[in-house]
N, C-alpha and C. Protein backbone atom coordinates (compact mmCIF):
# COMPACT_ATOMS: atom_id res chain seq x y z
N UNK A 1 0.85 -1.18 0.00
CA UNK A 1 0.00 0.00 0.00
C UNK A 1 0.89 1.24 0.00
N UNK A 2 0.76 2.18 -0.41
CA UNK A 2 1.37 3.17 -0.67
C UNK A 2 0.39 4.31 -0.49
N UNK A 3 1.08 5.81 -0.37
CA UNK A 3 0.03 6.75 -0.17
C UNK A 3 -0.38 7.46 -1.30
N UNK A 4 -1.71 8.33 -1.25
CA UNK A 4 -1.68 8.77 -2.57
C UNK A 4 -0.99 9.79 -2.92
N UNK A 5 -0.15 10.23 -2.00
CA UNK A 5 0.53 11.25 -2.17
C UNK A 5 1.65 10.47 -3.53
N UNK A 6 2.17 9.28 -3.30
CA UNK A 6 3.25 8.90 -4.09
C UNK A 6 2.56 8.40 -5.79
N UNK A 7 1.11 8.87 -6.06
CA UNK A 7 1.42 7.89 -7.64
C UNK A 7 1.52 9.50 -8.05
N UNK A 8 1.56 8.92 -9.74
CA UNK A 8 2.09 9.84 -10.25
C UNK A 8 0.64 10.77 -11.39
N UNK A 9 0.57 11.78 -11.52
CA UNK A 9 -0.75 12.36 -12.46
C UNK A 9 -1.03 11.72 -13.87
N UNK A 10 -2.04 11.65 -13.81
CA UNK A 10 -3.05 10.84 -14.79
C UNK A 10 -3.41 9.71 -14.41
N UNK A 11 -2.59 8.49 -13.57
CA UNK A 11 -2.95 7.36 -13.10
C UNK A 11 -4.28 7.26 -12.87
N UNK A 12 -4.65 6.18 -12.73
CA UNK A 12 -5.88 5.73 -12.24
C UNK A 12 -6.17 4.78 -11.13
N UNK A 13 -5.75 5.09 -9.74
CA UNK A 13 -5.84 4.13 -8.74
C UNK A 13 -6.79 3.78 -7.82
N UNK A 14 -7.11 2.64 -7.46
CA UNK A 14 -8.21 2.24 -6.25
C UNK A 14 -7.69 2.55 -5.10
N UNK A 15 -8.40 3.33 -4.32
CA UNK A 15 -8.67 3.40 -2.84
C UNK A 15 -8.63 1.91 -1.94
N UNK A 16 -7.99 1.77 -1.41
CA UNK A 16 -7.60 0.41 -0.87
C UNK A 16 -7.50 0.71 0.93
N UNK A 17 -7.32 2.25 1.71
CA UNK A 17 -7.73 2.42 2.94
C UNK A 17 -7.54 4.08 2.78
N UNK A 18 -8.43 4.40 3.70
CA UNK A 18 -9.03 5.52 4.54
C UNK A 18 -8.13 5.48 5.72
N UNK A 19 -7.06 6.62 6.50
CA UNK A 19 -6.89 6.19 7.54
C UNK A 19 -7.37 7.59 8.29
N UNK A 20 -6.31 7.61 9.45
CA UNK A 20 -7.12 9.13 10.20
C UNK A 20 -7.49 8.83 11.41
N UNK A 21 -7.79 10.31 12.27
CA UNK A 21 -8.70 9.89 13.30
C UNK A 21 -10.16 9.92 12.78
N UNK A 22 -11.28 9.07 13.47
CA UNK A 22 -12.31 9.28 13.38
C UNK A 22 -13.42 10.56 12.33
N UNK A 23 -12.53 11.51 12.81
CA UNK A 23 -13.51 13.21 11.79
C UNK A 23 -12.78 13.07 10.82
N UNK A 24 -11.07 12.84 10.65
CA UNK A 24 -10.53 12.82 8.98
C UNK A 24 -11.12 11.70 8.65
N UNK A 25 -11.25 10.42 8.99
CA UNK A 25 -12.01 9.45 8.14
C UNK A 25 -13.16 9.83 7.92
N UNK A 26 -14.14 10.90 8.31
CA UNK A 26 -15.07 10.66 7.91
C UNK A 26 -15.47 12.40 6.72
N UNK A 27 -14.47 13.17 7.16
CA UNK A 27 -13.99 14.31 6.45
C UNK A 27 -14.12 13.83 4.87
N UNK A 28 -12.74 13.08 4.58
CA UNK A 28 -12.34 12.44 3.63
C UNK A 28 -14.11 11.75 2.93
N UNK A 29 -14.28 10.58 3.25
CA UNK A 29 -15.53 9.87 2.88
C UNK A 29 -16.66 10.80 2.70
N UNK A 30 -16.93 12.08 3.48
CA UNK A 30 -17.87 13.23 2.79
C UNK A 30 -17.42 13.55 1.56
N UNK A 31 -15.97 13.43 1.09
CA UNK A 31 -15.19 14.34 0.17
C UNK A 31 -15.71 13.38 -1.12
N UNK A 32 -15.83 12.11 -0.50
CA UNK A 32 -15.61 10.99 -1.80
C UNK A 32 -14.67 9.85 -2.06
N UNK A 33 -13.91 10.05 -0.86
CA UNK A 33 -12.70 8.98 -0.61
C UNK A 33 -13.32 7.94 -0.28
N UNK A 34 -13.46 6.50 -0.52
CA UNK A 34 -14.04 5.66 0.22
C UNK A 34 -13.14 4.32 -0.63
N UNK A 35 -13.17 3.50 0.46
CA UNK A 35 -12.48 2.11 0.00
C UNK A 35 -13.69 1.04 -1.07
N UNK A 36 -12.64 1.12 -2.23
CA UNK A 36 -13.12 0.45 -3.63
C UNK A 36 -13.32 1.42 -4.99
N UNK A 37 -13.28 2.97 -4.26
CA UNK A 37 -13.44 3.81 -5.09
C UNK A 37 -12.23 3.84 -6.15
N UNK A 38 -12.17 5.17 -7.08
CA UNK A 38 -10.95 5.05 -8.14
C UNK A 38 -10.73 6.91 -7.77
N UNK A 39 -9.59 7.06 -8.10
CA UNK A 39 -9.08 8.57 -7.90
C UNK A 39 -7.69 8.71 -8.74
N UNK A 40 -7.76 9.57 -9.42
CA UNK A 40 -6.90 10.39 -10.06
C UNK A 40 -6.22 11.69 -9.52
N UNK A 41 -5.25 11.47 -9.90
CA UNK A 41 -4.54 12.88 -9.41
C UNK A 41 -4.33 13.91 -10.71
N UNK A 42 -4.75 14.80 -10.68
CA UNK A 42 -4.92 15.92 -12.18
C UNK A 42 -3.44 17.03 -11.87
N UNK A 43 -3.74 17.30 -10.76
CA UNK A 43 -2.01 17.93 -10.83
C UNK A 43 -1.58 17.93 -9.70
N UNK A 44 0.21 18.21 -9.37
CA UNK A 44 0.58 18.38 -7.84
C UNK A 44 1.02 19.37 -7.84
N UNK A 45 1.15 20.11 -6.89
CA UNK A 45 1.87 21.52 -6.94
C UNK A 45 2.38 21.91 -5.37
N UNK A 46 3.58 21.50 -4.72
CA UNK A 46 4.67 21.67 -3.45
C UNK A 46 3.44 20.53 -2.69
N UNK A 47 3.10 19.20 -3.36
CA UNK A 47 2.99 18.12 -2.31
C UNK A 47 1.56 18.17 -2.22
N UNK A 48 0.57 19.46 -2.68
CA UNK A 48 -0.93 19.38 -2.31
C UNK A 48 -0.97 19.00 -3.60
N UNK A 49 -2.44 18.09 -3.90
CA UNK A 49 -3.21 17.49 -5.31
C UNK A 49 -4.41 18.27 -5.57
N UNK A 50 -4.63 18.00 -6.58
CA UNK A 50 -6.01 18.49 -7.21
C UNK A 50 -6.26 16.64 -7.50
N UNK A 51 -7.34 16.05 -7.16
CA UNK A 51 -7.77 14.84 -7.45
C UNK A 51 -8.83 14.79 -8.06
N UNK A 52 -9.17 14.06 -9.35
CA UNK A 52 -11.02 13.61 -9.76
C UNK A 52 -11.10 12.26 -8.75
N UNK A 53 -12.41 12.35 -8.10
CA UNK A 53 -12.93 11.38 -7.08
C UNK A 53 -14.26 11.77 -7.74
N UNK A 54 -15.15 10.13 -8.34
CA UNK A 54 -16.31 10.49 -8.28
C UNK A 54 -17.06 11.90 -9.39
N UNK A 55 -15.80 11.71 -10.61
CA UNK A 55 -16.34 12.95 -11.53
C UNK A 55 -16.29 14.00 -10.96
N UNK A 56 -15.69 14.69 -9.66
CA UNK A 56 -15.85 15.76 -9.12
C UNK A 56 -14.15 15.83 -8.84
N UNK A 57 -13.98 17.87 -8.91
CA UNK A 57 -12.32 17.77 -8.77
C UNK A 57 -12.37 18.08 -7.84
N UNK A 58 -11.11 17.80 -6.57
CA UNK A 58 -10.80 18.30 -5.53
C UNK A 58 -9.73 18.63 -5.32
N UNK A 59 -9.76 19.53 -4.20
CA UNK A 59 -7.51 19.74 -4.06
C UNK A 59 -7.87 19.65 -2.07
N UNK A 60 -6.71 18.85 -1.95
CA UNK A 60 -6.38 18.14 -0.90
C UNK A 60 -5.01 18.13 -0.70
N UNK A 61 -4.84 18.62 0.88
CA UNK A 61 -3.11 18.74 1.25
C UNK A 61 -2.65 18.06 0.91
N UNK A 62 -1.17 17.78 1.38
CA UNK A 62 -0.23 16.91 1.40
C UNK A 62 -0.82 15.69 2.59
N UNK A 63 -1.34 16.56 3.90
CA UNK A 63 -1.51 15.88 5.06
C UNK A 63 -2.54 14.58 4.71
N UNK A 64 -3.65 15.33 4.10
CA UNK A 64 -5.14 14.23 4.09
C UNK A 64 -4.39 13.46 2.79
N UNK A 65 -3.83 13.59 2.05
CA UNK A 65 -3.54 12.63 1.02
C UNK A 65 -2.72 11.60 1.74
N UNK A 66 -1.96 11.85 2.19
CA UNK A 66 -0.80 11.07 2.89
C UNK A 66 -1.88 10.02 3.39
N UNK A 67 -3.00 10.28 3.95
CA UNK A 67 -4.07 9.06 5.21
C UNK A 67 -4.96 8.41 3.84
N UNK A 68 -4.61 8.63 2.40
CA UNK A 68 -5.43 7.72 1.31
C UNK A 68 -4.50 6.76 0.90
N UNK A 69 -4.20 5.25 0.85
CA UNK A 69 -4.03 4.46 0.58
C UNK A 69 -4.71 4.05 -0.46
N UNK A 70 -3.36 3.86 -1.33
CA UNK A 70 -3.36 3.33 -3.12
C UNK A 70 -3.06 1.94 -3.57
């Protein structure tokens, strides 16, 4: 498992864990993160992402990416 901080843009990877305390796990899973899902990373810029989750774009630190498992 690896974080999603480490694939690289355009990939296409499954969500394989959610980690966190309790409110980031459930932060995240409002966002669209959820285990079985697929997420892309569209760009990085000093470690934060812009991700498609769910046809919708998001940008997410370095921190909350780091707790998505790829």
């Amino acid at each position: 498992m690896l974080p999603l901080t480490m694939a690289q843009p355009g990939e296409i990877n499954s969500i394989i864990h959610v980690g966190g305390n309790a409110e980031t796990k459930k932060h995240l899973e409002d966002l669209g993160f959820h285990v079985g899902g697929t997420v892309q990373i569209v760009s990085e810029i000093n470690g934060n992402l812009i991700v498609n989750v769910k046809d919708t774009r998001i940008a997410i630190d370095r921190t909350l990416a780091s707790k998505i498992g790829i």
